[in-house]
C-alpha atoms as a PDB file:
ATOM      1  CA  UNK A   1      -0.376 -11.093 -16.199  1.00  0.00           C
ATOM      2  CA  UNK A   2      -1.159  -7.782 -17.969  1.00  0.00           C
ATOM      3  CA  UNK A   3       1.747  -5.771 -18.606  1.00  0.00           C
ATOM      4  CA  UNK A   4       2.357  -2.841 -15.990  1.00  0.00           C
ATOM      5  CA  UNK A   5       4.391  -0.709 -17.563  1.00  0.00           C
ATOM      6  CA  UNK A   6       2.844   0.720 -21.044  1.00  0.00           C
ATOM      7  CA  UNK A   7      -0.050   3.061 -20.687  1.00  0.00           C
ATOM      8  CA  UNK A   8      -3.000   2.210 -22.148  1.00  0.00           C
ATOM      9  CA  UNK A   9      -5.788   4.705 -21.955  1.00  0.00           C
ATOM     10  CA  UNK A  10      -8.909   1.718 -22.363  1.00  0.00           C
ATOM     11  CA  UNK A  11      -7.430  -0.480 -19.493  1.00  0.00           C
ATOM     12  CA  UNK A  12      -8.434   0.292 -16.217  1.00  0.00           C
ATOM     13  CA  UNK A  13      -5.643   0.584 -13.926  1.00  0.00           C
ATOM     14  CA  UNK A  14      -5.935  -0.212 -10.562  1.00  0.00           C
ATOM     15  CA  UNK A  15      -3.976   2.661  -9.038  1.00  0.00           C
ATOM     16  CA  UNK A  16      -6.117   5.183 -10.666  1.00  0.00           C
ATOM     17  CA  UNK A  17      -9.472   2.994  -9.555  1.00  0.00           C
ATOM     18  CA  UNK A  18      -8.571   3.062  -6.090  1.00  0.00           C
ATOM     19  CA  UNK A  19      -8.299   6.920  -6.459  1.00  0.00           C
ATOM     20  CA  UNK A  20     -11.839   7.337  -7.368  1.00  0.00           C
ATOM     21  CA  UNK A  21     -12.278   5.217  -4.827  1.00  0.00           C
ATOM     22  CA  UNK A  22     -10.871   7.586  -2.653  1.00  0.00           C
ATOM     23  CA  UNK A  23     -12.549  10.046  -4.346  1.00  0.00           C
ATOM     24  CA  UNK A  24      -9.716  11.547  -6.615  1.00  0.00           C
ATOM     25  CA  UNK A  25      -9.973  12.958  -9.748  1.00  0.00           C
ATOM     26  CA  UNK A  26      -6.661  11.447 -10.981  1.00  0.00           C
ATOM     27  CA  UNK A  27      -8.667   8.841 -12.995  1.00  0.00           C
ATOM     28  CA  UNK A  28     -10.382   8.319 -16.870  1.00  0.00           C
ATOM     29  CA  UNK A  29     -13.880   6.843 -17.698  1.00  0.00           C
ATOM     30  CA  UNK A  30     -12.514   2.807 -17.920  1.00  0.00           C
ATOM     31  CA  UNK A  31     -11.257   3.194 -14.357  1.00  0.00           C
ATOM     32  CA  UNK A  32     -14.257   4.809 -13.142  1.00  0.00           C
ATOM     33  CA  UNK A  33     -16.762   2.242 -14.614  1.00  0.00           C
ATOM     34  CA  UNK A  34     -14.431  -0.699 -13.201  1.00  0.00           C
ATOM     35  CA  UNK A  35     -15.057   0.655  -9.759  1.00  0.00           C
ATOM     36  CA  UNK A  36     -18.534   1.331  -9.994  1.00  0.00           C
ATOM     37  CA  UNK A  37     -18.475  -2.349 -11.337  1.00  0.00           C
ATOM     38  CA  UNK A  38     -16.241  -3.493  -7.938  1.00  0.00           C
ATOM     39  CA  UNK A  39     -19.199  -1.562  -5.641  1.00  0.00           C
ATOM     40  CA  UNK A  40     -21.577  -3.211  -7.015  1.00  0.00           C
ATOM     41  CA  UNK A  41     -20.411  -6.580  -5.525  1.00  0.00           C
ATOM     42  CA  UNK A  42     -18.595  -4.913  -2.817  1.00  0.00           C
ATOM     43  CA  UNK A  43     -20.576  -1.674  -1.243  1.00  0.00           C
ATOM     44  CA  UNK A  44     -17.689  -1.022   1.236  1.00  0.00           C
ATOM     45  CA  UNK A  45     -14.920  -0.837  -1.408  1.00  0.00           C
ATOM     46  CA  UNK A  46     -14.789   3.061  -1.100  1.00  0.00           C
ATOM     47  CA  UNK A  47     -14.883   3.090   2.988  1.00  0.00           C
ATOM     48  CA  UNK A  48     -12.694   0.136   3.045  1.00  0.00           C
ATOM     49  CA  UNK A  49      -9.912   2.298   0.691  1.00  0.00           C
ATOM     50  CA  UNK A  50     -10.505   5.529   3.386  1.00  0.00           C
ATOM     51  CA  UNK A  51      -9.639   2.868   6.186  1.00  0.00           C
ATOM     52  CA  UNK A  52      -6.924   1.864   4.578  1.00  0.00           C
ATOM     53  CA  UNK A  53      -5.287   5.003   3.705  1.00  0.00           C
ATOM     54  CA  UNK A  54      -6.354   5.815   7.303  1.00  0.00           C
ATOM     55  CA  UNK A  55      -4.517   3.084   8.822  1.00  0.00           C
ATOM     56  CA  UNK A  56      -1.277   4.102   6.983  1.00  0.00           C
ATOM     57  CA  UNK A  57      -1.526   7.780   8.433  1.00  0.00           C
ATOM     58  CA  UNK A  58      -1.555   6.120  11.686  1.00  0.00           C
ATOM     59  CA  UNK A  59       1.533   4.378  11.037  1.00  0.00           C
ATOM     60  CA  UNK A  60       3.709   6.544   9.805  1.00  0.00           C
ATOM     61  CA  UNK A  61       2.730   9.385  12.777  1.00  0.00           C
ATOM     62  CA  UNK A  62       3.703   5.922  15.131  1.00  0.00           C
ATOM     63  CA  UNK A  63       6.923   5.935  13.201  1.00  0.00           C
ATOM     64  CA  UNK A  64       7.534   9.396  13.173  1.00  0.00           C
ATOM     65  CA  UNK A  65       6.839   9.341  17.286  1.00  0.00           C
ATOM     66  CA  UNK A  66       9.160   6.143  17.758  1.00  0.00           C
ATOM     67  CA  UNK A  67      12.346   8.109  15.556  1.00  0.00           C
ATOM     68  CA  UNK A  68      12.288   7.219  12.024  1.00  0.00           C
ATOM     69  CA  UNK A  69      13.187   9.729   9.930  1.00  0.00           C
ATOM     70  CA  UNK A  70      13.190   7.920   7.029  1.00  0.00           C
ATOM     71  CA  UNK A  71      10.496   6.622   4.573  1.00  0.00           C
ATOM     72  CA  UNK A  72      10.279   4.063   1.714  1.00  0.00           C
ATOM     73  CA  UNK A  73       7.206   4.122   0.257  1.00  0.00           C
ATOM     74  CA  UNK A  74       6.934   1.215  -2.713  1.00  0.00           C
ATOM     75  CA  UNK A  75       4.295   0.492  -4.535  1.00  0.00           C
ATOM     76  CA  UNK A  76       2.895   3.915  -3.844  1.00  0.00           C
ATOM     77  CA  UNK A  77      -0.179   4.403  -5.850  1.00  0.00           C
ATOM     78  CA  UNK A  78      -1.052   7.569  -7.247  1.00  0.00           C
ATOM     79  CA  UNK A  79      -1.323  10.695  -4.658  1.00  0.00           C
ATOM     80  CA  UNK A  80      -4.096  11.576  -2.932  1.00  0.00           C
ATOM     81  CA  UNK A  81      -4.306  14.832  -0.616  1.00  0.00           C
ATOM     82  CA  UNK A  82      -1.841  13.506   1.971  1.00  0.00           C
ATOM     83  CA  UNK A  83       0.815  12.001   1.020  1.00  0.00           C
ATOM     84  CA  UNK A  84       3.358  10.206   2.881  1.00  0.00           C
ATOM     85  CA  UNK A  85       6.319  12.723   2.814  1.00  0.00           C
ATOM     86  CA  UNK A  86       3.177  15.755   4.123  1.00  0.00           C
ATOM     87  CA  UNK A  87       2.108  12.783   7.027  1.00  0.00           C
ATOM     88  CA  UNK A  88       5.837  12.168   8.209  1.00  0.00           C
ATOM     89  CA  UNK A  89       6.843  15.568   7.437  1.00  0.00           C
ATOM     90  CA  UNK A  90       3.913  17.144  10.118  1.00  0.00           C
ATOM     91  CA  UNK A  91       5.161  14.426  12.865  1.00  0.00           C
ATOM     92  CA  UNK A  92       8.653  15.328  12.092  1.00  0.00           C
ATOM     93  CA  UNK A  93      10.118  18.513   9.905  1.00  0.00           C
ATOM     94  CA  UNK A  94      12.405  17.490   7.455  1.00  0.00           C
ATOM     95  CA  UNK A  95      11.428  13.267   7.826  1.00  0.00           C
ATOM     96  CA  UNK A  96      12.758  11.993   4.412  1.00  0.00           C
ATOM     97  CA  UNK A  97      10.370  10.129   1.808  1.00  0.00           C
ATOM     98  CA  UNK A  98      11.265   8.204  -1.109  1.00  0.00           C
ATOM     99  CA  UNK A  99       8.718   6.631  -3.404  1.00  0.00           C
ATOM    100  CA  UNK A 100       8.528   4.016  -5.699  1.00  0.00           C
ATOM    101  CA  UNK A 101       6.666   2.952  -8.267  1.00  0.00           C
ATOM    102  CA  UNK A 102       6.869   1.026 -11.628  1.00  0.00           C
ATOM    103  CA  UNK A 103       3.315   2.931 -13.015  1.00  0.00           C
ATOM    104  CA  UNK A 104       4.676   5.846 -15.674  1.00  0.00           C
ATOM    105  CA  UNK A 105       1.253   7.236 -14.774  1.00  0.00           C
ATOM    106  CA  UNK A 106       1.577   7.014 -10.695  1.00  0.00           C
ATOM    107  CA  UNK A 107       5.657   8.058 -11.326  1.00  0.00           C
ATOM    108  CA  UNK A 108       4.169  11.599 -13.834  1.00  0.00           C
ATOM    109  CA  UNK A 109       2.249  12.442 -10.942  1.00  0.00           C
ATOM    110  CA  UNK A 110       4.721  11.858  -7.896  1.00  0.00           C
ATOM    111  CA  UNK A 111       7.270  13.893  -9.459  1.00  0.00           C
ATOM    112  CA  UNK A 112       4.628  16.640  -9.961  1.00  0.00           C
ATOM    113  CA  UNK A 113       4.311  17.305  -6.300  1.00  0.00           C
ATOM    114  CA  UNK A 114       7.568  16.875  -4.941  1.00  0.00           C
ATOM    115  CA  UNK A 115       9.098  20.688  -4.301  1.00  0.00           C
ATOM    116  CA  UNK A 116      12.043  19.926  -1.360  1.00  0.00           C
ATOM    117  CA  UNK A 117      15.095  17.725  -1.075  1.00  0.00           C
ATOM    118  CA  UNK A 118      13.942  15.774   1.041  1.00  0.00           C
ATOM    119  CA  UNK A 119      11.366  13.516  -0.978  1.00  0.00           C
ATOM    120  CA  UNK A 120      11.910  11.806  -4.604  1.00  0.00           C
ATOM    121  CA  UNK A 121      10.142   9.629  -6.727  1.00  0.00           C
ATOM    122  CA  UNK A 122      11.928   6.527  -8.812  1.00  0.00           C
ATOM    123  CA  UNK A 123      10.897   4.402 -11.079  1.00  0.00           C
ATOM    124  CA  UNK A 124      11.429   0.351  -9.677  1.00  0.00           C
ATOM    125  CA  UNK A 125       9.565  -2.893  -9.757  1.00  0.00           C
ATOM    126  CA  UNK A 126       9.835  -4.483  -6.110  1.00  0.00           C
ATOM    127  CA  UNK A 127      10.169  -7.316  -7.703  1.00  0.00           C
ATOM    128  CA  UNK A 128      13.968  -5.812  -8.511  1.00  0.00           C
ATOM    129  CA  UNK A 129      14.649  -5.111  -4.755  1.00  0.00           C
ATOM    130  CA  UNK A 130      18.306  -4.803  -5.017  1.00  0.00           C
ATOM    131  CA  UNK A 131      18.004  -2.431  -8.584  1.00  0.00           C
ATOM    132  CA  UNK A 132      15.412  -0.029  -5.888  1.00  0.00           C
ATOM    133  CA  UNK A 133      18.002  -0.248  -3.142  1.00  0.00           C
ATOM    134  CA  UNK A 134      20.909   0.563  -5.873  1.00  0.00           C
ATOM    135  CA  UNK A 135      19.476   3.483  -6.791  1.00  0.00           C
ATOM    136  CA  UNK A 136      21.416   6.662  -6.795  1.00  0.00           C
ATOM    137  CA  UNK A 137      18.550   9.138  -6.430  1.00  0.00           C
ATOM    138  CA  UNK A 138      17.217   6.597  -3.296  1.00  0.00           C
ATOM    139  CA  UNK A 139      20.897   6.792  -1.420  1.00  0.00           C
ATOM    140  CA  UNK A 140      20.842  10.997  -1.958  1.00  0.00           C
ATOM    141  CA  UNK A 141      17.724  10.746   0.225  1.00  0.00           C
ATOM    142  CA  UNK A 142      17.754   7.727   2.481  1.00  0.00           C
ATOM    143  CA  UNK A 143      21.312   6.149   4.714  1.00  0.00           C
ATOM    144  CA  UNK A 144      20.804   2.655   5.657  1.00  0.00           C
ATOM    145  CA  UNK A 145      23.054   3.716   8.574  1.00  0.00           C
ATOM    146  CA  UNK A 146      19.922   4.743   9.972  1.00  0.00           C
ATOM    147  CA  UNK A 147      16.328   3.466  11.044  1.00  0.00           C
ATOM    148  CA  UNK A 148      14.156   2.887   7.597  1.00  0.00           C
ATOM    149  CA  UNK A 149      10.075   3.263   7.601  1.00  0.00           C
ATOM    150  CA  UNK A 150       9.410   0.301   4.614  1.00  0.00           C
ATOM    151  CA  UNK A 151       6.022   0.618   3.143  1.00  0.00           C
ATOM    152  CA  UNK A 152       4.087  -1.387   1.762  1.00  0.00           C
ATOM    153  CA  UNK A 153       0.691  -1.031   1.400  1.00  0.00           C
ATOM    154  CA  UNK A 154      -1.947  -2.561  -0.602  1.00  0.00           C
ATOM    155  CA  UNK A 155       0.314  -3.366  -2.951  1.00  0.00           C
ATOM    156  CA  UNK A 156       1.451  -7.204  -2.249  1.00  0.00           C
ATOM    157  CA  UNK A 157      -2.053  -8.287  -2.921  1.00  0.00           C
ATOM    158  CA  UNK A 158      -1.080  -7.959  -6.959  1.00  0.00           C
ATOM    159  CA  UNK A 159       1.879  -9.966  -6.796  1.00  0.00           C
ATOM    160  CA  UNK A 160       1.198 -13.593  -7.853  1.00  0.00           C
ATOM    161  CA  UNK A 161       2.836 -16.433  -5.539  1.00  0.00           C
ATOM    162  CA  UNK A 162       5.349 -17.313  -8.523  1.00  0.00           C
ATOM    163  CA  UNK A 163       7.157 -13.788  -7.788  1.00  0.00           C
ATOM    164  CA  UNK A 164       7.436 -14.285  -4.337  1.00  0.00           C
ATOM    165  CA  UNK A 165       6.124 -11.727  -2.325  1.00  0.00           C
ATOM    166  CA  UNK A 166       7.174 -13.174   0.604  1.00  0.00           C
ATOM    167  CA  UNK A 167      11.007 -13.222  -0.429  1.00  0.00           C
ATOM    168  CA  UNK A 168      10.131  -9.945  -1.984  1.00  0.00           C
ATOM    169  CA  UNK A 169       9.542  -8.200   1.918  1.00  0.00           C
ATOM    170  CA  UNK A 170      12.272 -10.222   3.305  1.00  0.00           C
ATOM    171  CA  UNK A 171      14.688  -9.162   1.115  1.00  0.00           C
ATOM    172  CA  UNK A 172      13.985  -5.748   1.515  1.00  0.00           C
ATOM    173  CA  UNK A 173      14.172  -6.170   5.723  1.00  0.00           C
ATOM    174  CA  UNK A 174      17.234  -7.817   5.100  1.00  0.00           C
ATOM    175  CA  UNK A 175      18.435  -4.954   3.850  1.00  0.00           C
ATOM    176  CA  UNK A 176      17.591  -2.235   6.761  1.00  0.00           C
ATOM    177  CA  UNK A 177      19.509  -1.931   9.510  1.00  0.00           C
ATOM    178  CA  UNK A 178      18.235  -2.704  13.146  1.00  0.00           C
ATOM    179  CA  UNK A 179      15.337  -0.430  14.306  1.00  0.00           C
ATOM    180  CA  UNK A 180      13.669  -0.300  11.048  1.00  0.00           C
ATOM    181  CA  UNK A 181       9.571  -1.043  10.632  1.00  0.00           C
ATOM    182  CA  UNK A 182       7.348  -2.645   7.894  1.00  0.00           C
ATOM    183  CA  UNK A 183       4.060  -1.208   7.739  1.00  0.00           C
ATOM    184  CA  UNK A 184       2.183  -3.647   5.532  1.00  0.00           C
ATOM    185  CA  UNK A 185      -1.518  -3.695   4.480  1.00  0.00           C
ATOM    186  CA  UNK A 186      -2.841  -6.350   2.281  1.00  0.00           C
ATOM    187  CA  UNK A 187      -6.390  -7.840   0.692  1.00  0.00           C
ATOM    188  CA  UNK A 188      -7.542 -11.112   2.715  1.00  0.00           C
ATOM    189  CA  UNK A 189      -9.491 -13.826   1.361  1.00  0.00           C
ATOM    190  CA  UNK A 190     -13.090 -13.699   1.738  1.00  0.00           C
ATOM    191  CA  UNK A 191     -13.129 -17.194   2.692  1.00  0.00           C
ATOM    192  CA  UNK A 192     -16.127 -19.832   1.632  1.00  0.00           C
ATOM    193  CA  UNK A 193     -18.744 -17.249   2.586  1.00  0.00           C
ATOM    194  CA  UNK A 194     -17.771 -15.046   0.469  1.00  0.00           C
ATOM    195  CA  UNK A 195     -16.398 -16.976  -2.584  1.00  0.00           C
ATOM    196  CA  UNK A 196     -18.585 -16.330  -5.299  1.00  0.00           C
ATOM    197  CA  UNK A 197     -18.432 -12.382  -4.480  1.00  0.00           C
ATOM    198  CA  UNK A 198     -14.456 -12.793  -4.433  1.00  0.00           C
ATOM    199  CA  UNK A 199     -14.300 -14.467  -7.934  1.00  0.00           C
ATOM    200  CA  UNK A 200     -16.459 -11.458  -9.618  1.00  0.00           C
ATOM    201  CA  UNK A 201     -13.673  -8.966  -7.800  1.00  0.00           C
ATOM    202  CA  UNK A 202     -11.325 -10.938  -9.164  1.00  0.00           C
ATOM    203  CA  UNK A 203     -13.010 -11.306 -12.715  1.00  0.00           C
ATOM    204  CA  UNK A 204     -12.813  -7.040 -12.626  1.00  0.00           C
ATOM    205  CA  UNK A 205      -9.626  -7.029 -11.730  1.00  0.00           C
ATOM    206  CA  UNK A 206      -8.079  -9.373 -14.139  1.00  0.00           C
ATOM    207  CA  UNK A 207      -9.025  -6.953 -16.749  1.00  0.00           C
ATOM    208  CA  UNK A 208      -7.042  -4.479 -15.242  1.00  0.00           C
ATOM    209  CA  UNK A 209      -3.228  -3.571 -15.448  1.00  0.00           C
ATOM    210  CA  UNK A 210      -3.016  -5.756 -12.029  1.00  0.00           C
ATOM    211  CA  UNK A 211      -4.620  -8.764 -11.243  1.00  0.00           C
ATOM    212  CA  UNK A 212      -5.386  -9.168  -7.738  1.00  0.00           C
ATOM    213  CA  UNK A 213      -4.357 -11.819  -5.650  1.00  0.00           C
ATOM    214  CA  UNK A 214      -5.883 -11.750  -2.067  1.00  0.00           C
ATOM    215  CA  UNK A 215      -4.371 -14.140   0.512  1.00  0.00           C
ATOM    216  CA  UNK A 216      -5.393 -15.831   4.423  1.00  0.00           C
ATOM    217  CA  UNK A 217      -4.996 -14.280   7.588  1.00  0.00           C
ATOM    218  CA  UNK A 218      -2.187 -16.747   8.063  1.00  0.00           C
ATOM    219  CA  UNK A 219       0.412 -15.903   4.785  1.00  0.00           C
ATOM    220  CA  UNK A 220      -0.872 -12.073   5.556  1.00  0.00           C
ATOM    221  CA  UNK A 221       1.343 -12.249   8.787  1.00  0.00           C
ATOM    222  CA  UNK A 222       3.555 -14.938   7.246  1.00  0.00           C
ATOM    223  CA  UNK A 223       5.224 -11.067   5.570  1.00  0.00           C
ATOM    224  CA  UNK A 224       6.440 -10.054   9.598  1.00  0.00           C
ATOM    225  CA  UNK A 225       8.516 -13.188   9.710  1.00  0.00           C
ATOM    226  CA  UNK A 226      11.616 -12.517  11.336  1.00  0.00           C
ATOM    227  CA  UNK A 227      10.269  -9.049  13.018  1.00  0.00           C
ATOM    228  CA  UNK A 228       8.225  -7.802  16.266  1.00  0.00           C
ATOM    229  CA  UNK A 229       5.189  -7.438  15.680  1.00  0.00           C
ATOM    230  CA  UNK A 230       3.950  -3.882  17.105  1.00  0.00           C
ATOM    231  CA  UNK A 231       0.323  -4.510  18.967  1.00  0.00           C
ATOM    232  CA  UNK A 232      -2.591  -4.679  18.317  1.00  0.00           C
ATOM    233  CA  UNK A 233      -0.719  -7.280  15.673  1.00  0.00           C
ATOM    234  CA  UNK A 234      -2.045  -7.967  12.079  1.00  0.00           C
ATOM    235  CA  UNK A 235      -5.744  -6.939  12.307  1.00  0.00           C
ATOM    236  CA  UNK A 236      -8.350  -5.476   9.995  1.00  0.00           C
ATOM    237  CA  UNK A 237      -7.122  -1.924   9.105  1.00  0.00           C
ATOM    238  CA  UNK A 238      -9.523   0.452  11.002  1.00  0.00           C
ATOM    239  CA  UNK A 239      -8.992  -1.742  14.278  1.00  0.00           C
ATOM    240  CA  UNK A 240      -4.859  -0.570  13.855  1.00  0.00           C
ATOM    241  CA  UNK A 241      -4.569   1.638  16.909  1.00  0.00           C
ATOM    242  CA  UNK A 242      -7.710   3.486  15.760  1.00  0.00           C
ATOM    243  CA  UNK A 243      -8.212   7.204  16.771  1.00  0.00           C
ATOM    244  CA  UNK A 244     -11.318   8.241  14.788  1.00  0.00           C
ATOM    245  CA  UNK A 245     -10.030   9.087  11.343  1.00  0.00           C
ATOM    246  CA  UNK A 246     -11.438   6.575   9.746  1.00  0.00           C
ATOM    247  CA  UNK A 247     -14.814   6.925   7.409  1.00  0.00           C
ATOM    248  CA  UNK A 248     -17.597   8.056   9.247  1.00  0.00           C
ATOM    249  CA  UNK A 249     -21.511   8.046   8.296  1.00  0.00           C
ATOM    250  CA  UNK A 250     -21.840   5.051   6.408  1.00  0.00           C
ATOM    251  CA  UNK A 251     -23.034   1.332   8.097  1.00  0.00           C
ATOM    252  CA  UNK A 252     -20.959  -0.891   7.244  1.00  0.00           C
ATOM    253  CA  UNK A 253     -22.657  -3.796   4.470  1.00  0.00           C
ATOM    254  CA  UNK A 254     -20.637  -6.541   6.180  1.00  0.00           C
ATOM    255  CA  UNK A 255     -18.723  -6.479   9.466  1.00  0.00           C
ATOM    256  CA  UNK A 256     -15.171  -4.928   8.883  1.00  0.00           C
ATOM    257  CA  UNK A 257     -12.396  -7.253   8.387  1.00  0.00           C
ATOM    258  CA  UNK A 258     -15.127  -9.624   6.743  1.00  0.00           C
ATOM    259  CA  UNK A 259     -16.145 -10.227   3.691  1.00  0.00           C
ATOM    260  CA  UNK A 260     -14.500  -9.647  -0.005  1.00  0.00           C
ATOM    261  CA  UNK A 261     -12.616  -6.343  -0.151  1.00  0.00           C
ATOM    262  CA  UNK A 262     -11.594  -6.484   3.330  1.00  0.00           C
ATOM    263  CA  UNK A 263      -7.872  -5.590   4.033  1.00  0.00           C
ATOM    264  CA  UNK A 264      -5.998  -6.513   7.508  1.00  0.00           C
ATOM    265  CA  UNK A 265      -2.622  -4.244   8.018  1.00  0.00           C
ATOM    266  CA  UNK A 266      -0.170  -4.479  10.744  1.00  0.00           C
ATOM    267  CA  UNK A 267       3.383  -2.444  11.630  1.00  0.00           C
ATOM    268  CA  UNK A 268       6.731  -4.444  12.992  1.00  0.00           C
ATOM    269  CA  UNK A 269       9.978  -3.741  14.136  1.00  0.00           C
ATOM    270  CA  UNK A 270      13.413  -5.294  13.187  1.00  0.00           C
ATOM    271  CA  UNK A 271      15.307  -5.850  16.163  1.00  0.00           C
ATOM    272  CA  UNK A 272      18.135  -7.797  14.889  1.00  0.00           C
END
């Protein structure tokens, strides 16, 4: 695996891809021709990004609505123009957001826009889940006395099997108290319809600062072990208690939820 952590201006990096995606400016000529490259095999990379940053909107208003006051967003990506802490901060004043990422480039610009007390950005690897938790400037800003809103989003999907992802999430659940959620989003396999369009995504990825590695439907919800599953369960993101904020004008190339590119999300609940 490409190393994460030192900037190098010829790499594309994925964060700053999926912000053109997204249609940021946050992002240099390599990372724009990579995801021109990535739409060429997969036309609905753009809308599928908008759905997914969509789908996370919706969950943190549902967490907002159901009490949490309290946000940990890792793996956060670069921002775009809303933000977690400005989505749980309209569903509920003074809703407390800390983010995480191990990017220099995605931390630069997180600390930019934070202006209150109630949201900070820190440096962490999830991979080092008890180093994130230990962090003094996360415990000014977040009490695991109380509810947690973990986040993860579109960020497992670049974490190879031999780290663990899945002992990655539940090590972090472990560590919230009862009444806490997981909102989760992650890249599915194509499956053998799709395979030869997968490995070219792949191929552009792997010359990225993250490779990607997309998984079934099956280890996708594998990552809610242990919690409740909030309905409609682990589904393709736009079909996540949809409400018409997701891209509009645009026919979709392949059916949503289908195809390379496509990215199922679900929210649960810890209970116990």
């Amino acid at each position: 695996m490409k190393r994460q952590n030192v900037f190098d201006p010829d790499c594309p990096n994925a964060s700053r891809m999926y912000d053109h995606l997204l249609g940021g400016s946050d992002n240099h000529a390599p990372d724009r021709v990579a995801a021109e490259e990535l739409l060429k095999v997969a036309p609905d990379a753009a809308d599928i990004a908008v759905r997914n940053r969509a789908f996370l909107k919706r969950a943190v208003k549902y967490l907002a609505e159901h009490g949490v006051r309290q946000f940990l967003d890792i793996g956060s990506g670069l921002p775009t123009r809303e933000n977690v802490h400005q989505m749980a901060q309209a569903a509920a004043p003074g809703a407390r957001v800390v983010y995480v990422d191990n990017d220099p480039i995605v931390f630069a610009h997180l600390q930019a826009i934070l202006s209150d007390g109630n949201t900070v950005a820190t440096s962490g690897d999830m991979r080092a889940t008890e180093q994130i938790l230990a962090d003094p400037r996360l415990n000014e800003v977040i009490s695991l006395d109380g509810p947690v809103g973990v986040i993860l989003t579109s960020v497992l999907h670049f974490v190879p099997d031999t780290d663990g992802p899945h002992d990655i999430v539940a090590r972090l659940m472990r560590a919230m108290p009862r009444g806490s959620y997981l909102v989760l989003s992650h890249g599915k396999h194509a499956g053998s319809a799709g395979e030869a369009d997968e490995a070219r995504i792949l191929e552009i990825y792997n010359r990225t600062n993250k490779p990607l590695y997309p998984r079934g439907e099956s280890q996708i919800i594998q990552f809610f072990d242990g919690l409740e599953i909030i309905q409609p369960g682990v589904v393709p993101v736009q079909d996540w208690r949809p409400n018409g904020d997701g891209p509009v004008g645009r026919t979709p190339v392949r059916a949503p939820g289908e195809g390379p590119g496509a990215v199922l999300g679900g929210v649960a609940v810890k209970i116990h």
